[in-house]
N, C-alpha and C. Protein backbone atom coordinates (compact mmCIF):
# COMPACT_ATOMS: atom_id res chain seq x y z
N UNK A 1 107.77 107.84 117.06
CA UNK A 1 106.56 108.38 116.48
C UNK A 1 105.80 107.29 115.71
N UNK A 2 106.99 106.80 114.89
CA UNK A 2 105.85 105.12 114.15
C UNK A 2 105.15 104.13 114.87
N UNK A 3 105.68 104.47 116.45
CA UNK A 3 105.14 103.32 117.44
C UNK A 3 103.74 103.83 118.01
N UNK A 4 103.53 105.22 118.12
CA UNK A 4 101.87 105.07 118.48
C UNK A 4 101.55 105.34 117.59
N UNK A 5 101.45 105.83 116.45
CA UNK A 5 100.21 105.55 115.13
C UNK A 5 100.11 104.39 114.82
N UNK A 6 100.43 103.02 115.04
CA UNK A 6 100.96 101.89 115.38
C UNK A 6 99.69 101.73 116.14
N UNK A 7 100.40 102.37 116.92
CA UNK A 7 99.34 102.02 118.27
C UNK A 7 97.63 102.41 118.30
N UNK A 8 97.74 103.46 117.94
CA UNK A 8 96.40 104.15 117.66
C UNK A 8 95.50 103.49 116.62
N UNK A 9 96.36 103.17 115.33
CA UNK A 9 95.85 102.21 114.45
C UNK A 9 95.07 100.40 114.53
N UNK A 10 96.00 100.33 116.10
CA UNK A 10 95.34 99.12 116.69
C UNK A 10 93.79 99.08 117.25
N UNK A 11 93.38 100.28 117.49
CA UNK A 11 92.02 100.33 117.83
C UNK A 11 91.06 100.79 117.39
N UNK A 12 91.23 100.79 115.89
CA UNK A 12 90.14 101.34 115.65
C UNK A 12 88.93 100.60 115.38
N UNK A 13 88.04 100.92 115.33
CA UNK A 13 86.90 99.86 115.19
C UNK A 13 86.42 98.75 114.26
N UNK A 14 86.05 97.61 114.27
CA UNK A 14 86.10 97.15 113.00
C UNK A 14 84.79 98.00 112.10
N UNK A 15 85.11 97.76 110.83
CA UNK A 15 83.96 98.57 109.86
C UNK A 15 83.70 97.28 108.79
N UNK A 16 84.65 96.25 108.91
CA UNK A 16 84.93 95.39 107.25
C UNK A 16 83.05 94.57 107.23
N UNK A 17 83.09 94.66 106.21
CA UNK A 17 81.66 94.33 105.57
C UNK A 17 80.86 92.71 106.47
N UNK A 18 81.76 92.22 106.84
CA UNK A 18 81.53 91.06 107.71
C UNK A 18 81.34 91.12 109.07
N UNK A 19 81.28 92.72 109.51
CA UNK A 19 81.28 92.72 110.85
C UNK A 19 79.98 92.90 111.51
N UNK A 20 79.32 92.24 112.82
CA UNK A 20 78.23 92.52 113.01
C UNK A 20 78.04 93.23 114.84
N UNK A 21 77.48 93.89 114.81
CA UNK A 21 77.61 94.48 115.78
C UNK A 21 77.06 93.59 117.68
N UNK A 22 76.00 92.85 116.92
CA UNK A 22 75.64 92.04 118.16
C UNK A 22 76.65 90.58 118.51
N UNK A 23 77.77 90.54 117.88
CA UNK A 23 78.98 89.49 117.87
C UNK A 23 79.15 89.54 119.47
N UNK A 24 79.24 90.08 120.30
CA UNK A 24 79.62 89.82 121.75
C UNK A 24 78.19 89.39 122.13
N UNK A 25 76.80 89.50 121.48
CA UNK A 25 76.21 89.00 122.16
C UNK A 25 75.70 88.28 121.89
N UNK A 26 76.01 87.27 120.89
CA UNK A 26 75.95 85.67 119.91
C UNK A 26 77.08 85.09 120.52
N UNK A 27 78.42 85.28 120.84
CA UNK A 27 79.18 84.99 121.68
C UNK A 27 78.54 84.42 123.22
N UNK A 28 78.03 85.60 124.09
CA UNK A 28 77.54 84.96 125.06
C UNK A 28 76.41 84.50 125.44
N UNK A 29 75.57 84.38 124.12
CA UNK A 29 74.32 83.64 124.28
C UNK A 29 74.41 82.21 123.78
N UNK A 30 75.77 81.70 122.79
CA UNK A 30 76.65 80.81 123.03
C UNK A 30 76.76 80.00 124.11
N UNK A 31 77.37 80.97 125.30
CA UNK A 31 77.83 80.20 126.50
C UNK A 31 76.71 79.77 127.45
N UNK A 32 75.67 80.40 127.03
CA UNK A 32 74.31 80.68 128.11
C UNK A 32 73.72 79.10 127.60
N UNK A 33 73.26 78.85 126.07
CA UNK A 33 72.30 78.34 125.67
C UNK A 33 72.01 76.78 126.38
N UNK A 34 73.32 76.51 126.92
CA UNK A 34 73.25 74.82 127.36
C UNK A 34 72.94 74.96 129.31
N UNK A 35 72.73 76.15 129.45
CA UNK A 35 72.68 76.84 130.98
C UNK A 35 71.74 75.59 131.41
N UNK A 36 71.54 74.69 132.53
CA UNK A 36 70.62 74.07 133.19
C UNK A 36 70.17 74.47 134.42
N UNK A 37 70.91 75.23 135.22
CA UNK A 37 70.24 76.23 136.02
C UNK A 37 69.79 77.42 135.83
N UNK A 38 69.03 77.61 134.42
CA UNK A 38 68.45 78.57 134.29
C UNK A 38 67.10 78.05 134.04
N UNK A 39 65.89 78.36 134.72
CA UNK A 39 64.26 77.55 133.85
C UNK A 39 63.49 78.22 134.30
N UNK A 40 63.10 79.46 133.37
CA UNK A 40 62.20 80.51 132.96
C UNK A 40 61.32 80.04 131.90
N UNK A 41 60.24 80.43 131.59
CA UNK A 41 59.53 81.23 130.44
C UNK A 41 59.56 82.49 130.51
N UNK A 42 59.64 82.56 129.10
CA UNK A 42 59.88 83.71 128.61
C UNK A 42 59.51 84.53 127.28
N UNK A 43 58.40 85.33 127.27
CA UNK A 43 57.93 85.82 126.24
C UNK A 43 59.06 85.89 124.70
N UNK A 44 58.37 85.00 124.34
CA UNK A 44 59.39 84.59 122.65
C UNK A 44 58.92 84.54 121.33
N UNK A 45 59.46 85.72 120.92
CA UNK A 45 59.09 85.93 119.26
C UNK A 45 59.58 84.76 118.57
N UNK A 46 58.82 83.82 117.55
CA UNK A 46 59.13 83.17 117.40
C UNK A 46 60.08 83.54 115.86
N UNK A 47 61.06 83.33 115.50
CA UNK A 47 62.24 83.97 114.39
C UNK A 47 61.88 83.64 113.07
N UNK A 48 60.71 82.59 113.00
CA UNK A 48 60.38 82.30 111.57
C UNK A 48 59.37 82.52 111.12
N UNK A 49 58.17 82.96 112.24
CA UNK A 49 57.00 83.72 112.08
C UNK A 49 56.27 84.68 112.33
N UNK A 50 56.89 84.87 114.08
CA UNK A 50 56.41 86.05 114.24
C UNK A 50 56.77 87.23 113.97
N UNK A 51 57.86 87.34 113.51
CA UNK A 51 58.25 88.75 112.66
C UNK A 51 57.33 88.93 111.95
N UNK A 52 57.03 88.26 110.54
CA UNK A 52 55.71 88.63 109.80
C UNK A 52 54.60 88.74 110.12
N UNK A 53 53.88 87.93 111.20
CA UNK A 53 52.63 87.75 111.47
C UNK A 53 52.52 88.80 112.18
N UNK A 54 53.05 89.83 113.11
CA UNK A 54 52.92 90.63 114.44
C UNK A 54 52.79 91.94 113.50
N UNK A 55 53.04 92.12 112.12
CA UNK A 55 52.54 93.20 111.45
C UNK A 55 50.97 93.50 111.18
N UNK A 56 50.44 94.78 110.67
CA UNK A 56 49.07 95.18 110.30
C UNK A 56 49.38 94.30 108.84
N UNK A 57 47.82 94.57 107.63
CA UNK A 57 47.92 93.82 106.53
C UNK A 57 48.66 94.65 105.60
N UNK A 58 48.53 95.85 106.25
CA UNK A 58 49.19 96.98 105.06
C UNK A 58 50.81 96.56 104.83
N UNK A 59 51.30 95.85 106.35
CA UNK A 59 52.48 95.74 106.10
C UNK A 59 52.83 94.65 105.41
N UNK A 60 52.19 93.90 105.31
CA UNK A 60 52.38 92.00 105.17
C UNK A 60 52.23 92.34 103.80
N UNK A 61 51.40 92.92 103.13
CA UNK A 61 51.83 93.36 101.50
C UNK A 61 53.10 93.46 101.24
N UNK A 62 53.55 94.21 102.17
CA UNK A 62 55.03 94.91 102.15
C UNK A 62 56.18 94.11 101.75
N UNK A 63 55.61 92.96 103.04
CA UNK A 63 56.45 91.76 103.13
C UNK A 63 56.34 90.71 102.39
N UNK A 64 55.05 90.17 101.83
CA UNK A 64 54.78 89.16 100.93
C UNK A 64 55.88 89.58 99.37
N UNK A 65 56.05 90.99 99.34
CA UNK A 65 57.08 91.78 98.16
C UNK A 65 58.33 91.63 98.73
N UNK A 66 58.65 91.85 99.58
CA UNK A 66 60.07 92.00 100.35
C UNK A 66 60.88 90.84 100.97
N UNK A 67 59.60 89.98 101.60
CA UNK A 67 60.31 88.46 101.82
C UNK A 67 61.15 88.78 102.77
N UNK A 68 60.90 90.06 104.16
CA UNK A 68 61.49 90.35 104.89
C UNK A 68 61.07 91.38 105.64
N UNK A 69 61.43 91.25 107.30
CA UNK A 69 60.84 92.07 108.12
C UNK A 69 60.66 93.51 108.33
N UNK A 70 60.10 94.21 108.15
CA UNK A 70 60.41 95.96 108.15
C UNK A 70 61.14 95.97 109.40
N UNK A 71 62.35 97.02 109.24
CA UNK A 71 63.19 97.13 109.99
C UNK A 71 62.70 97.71 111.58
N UNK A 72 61.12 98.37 111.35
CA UNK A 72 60.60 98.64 113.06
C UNK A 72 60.56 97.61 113.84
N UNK A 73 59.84 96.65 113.01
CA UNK A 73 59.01 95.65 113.93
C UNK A 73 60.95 94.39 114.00
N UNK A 74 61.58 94.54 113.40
CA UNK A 74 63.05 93.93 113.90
C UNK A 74 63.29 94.24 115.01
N UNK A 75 63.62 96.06 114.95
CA UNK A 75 64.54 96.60 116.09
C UNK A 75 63.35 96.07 117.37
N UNK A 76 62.01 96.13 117.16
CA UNK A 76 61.20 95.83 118.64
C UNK A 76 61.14 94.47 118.88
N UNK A 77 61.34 93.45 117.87
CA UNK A 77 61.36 92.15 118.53
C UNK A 77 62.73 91.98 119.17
N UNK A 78 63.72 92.28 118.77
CA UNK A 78 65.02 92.72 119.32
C UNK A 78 64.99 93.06 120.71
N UNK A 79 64.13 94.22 120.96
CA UNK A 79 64.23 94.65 122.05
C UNK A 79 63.31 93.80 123.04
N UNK A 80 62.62 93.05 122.41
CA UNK A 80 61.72 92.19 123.65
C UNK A 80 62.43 91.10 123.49
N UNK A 81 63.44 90.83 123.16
CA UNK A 81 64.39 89.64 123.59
C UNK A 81 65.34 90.29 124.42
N UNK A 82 65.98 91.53 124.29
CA UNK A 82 66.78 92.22 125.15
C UNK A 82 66.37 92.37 126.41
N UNK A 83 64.68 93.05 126.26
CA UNK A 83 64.20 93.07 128.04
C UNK A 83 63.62 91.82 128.69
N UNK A 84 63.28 90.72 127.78
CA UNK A 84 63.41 89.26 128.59
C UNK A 84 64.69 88.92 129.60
N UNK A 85 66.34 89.36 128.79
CA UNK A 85 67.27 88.93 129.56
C UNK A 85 66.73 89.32 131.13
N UNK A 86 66.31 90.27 131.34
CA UNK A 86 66.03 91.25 132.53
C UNK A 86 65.46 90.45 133.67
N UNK A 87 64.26 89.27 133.07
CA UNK A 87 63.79 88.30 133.75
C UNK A 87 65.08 87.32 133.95
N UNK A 88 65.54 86.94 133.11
CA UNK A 88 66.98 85.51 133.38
C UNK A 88 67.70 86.14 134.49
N UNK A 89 68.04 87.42 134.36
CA UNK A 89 69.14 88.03 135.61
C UNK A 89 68.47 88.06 136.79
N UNK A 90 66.92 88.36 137.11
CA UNK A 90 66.45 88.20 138.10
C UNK A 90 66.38 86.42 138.97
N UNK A 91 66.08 85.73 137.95
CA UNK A 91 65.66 84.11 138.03
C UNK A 91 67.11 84.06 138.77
N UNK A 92 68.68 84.24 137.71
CA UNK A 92 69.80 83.77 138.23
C UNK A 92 70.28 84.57 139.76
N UNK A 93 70.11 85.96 139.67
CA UNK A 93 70.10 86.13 140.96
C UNK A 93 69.31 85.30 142.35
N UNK A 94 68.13 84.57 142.25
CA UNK A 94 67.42 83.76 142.98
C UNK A 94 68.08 82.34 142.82
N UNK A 95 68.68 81.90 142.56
CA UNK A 95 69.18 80.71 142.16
C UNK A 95 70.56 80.81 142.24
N UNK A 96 71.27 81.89 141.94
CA UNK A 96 72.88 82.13 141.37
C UNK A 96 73.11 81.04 140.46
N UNK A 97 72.59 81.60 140.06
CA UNK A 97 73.06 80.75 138.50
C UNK A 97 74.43 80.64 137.90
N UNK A 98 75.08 79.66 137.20
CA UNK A 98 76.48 79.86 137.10
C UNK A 98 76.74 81.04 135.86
N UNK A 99 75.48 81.39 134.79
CA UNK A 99 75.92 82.06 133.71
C UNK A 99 75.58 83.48 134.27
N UNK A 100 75.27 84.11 135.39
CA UNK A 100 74.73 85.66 135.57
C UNK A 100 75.63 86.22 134.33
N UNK A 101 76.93 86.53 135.17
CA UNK A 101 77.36 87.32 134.34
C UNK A 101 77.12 87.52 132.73
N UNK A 102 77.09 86.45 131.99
CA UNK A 102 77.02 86.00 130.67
C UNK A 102 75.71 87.00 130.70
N UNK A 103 74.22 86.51 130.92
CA UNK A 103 73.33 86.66 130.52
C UNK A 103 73.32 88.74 131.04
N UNK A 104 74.29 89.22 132.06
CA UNK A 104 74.24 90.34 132.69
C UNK A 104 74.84 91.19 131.49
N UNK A 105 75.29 90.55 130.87
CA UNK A 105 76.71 91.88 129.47
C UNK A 105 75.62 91.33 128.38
N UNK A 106 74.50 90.31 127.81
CA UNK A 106 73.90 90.20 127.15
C UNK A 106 72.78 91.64 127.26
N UNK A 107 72.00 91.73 128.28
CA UNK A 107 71.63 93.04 128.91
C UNK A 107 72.37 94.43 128.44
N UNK A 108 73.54 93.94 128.86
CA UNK A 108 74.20 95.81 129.36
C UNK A 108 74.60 95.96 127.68
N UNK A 109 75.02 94.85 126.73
CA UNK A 109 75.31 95.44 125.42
C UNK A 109 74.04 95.41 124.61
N UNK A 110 73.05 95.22 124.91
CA UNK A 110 71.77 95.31 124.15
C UNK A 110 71.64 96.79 124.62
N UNK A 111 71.46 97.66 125.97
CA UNK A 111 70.73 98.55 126.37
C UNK A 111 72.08 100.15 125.65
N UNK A 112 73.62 99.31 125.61
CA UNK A 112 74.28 100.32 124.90
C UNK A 112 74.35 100.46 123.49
N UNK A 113 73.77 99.34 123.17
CA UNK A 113 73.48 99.45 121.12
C UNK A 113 72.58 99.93 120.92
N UNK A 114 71.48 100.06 121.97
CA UNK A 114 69.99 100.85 121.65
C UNK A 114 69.86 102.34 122.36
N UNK A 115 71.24 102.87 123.04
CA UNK A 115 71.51 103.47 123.90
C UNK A 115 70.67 104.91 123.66
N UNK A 116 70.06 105.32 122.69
CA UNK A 116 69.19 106.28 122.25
C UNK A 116 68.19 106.22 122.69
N UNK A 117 67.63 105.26 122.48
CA UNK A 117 66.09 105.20 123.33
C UNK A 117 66.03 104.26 124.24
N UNK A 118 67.31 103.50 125.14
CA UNK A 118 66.85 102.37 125.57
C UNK A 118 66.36 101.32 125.67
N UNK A 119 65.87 100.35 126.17
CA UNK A 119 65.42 99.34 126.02
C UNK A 119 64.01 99.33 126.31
N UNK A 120 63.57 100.24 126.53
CA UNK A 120 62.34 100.78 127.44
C UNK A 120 60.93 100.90 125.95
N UNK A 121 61.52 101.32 124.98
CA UNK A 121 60.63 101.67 123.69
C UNK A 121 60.21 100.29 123.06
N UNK A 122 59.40 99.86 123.23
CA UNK A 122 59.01 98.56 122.84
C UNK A 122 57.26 98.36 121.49
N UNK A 123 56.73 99.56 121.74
CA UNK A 123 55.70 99.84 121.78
C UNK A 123 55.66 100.50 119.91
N UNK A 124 54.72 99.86 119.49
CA UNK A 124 54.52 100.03 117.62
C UNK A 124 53.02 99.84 117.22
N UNK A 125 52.47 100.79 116.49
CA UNK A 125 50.93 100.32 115.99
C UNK A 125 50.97 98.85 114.80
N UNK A 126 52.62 98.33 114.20
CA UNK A 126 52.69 98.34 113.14
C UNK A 126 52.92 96.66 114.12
N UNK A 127 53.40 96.44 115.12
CA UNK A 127 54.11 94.77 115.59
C UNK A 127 53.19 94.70 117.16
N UNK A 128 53.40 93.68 117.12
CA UNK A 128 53.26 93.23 118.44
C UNK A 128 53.92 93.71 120.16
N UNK A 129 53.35 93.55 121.04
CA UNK A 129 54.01 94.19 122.04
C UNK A 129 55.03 92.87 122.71
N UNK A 130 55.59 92.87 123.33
CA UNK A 130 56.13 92.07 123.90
C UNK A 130 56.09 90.77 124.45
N UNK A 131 54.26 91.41 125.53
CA UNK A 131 54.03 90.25 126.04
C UNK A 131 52.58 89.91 125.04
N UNK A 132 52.48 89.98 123.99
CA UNK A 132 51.86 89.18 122.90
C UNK A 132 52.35 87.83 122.78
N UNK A 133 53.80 87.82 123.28
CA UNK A 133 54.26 86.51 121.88
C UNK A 133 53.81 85.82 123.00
N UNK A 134 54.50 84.05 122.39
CA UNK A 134 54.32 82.94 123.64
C UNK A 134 55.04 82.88 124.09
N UNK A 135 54.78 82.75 125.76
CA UNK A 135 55.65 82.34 126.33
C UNK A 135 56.27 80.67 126.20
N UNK A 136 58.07 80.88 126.16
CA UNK A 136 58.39 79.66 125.62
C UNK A 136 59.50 79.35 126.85
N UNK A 137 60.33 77.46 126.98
CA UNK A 137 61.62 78.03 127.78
C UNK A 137 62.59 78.60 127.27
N UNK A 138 63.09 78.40 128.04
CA UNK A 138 65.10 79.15 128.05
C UNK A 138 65.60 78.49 126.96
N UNK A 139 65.83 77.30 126.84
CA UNK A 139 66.54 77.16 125.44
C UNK A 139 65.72 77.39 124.06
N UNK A 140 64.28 77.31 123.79
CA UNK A 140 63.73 78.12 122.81
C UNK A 140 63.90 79.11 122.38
N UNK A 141 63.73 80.18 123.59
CA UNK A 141 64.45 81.27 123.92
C UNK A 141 65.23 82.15 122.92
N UNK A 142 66.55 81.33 123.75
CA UNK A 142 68.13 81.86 123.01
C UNK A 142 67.92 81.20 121.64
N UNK A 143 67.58 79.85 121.45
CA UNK A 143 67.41 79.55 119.85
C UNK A 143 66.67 80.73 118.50
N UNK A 144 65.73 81.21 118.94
CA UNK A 144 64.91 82.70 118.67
C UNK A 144 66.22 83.65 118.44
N UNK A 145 66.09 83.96 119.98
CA UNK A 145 67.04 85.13 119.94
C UNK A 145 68.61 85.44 118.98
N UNK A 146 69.32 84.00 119.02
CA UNK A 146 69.85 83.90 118.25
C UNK A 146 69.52 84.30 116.27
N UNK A 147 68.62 83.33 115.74
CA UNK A 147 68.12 83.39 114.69
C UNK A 147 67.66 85.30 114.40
N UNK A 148 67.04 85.69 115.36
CA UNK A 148 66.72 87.30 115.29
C UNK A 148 67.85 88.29 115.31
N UNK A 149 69.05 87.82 116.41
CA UNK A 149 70.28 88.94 116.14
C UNK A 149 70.84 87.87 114.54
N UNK A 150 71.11 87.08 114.07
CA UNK A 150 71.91 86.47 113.04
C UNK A 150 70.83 87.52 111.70
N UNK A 151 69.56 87.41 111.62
CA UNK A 151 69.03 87.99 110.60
C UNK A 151 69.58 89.29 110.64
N UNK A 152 69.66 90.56 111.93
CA UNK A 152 69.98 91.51 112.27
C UNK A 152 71.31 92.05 111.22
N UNK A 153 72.01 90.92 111.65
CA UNK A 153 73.23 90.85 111.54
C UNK A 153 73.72 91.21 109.30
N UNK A 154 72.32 90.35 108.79
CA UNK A 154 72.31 90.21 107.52
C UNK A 154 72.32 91.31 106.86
N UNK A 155 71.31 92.36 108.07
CA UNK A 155 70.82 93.47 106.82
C UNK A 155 72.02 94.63 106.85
């Protein structure tokens, strides 16, 4: 009997204050970032400005006080780095790229962390749409994307 509560106790989820939920996908955007058969542009929020700038002025008050992104216009730049992967999986399918897979579970765990509304809800009176930002390459890219799940990760 001590051996599966044991056991059961082995899986439970982490909760400890250090844990961040996009960790599998800083992990494989890790393995992606040095990819040389990957060379896209790709619509890219840029992580140090366009969070603030892609707001109305009402919000930038908000933020000039807060010194930080309202959590809408996060979750949607988020998600227009999530539905960019969508372009890389297409590019690597045309190419076979050696990272598909990598960049394919970057995808599939973005679309199950947002699994409520999908990846599909992109759209805010308050941020920018997607294909607003600039288009940048592949390693700009993941450099962004990175910096945007690591802030994620903060709040």
């Amino acid at each position: 009997m001590g051996l599966i509560i044991f056991f059961l106790c082995a899986y439970v989820p982490k909760t400890e204050a250090g844990y961040c939920k996009w960790e599998a996908v800083l992990d494989d955007l890790e393995r992606i970032k040095t990819s040389e058969d990957i060379d896209v542009s790709l619509y890219t929020a840029n992580a140090d400005e366009d969070l603030s700038q892609s707001i109305s002025a009402d919000i930038q008050m908000y933020l000039n006080s807060k010194k930080r992104c309202p959590e809408e216009c996060q979750e949607l730049v988020m998600r227009c780095f999530f539905l960019e992967t969508a372009v890389i999986i297409q590019e690597c399918r045309i190419k076979n790229c050696s990272k598909t897979q990598d960049v394919w579970n970057i995808w599939k765990n973005g679309n199950e962390t947002f699994e409520k509304n999908k990846l599909t809800s992109t759209k805010s009176e308050k941020c920018k749409e997607c294909e607003e930002y600039e288009e940048k390459n592949f390693a700009e890219f993941v450099q962004n994307f990175v910096k945007v799940i690591q802030r994620d990760c903060k709040h």
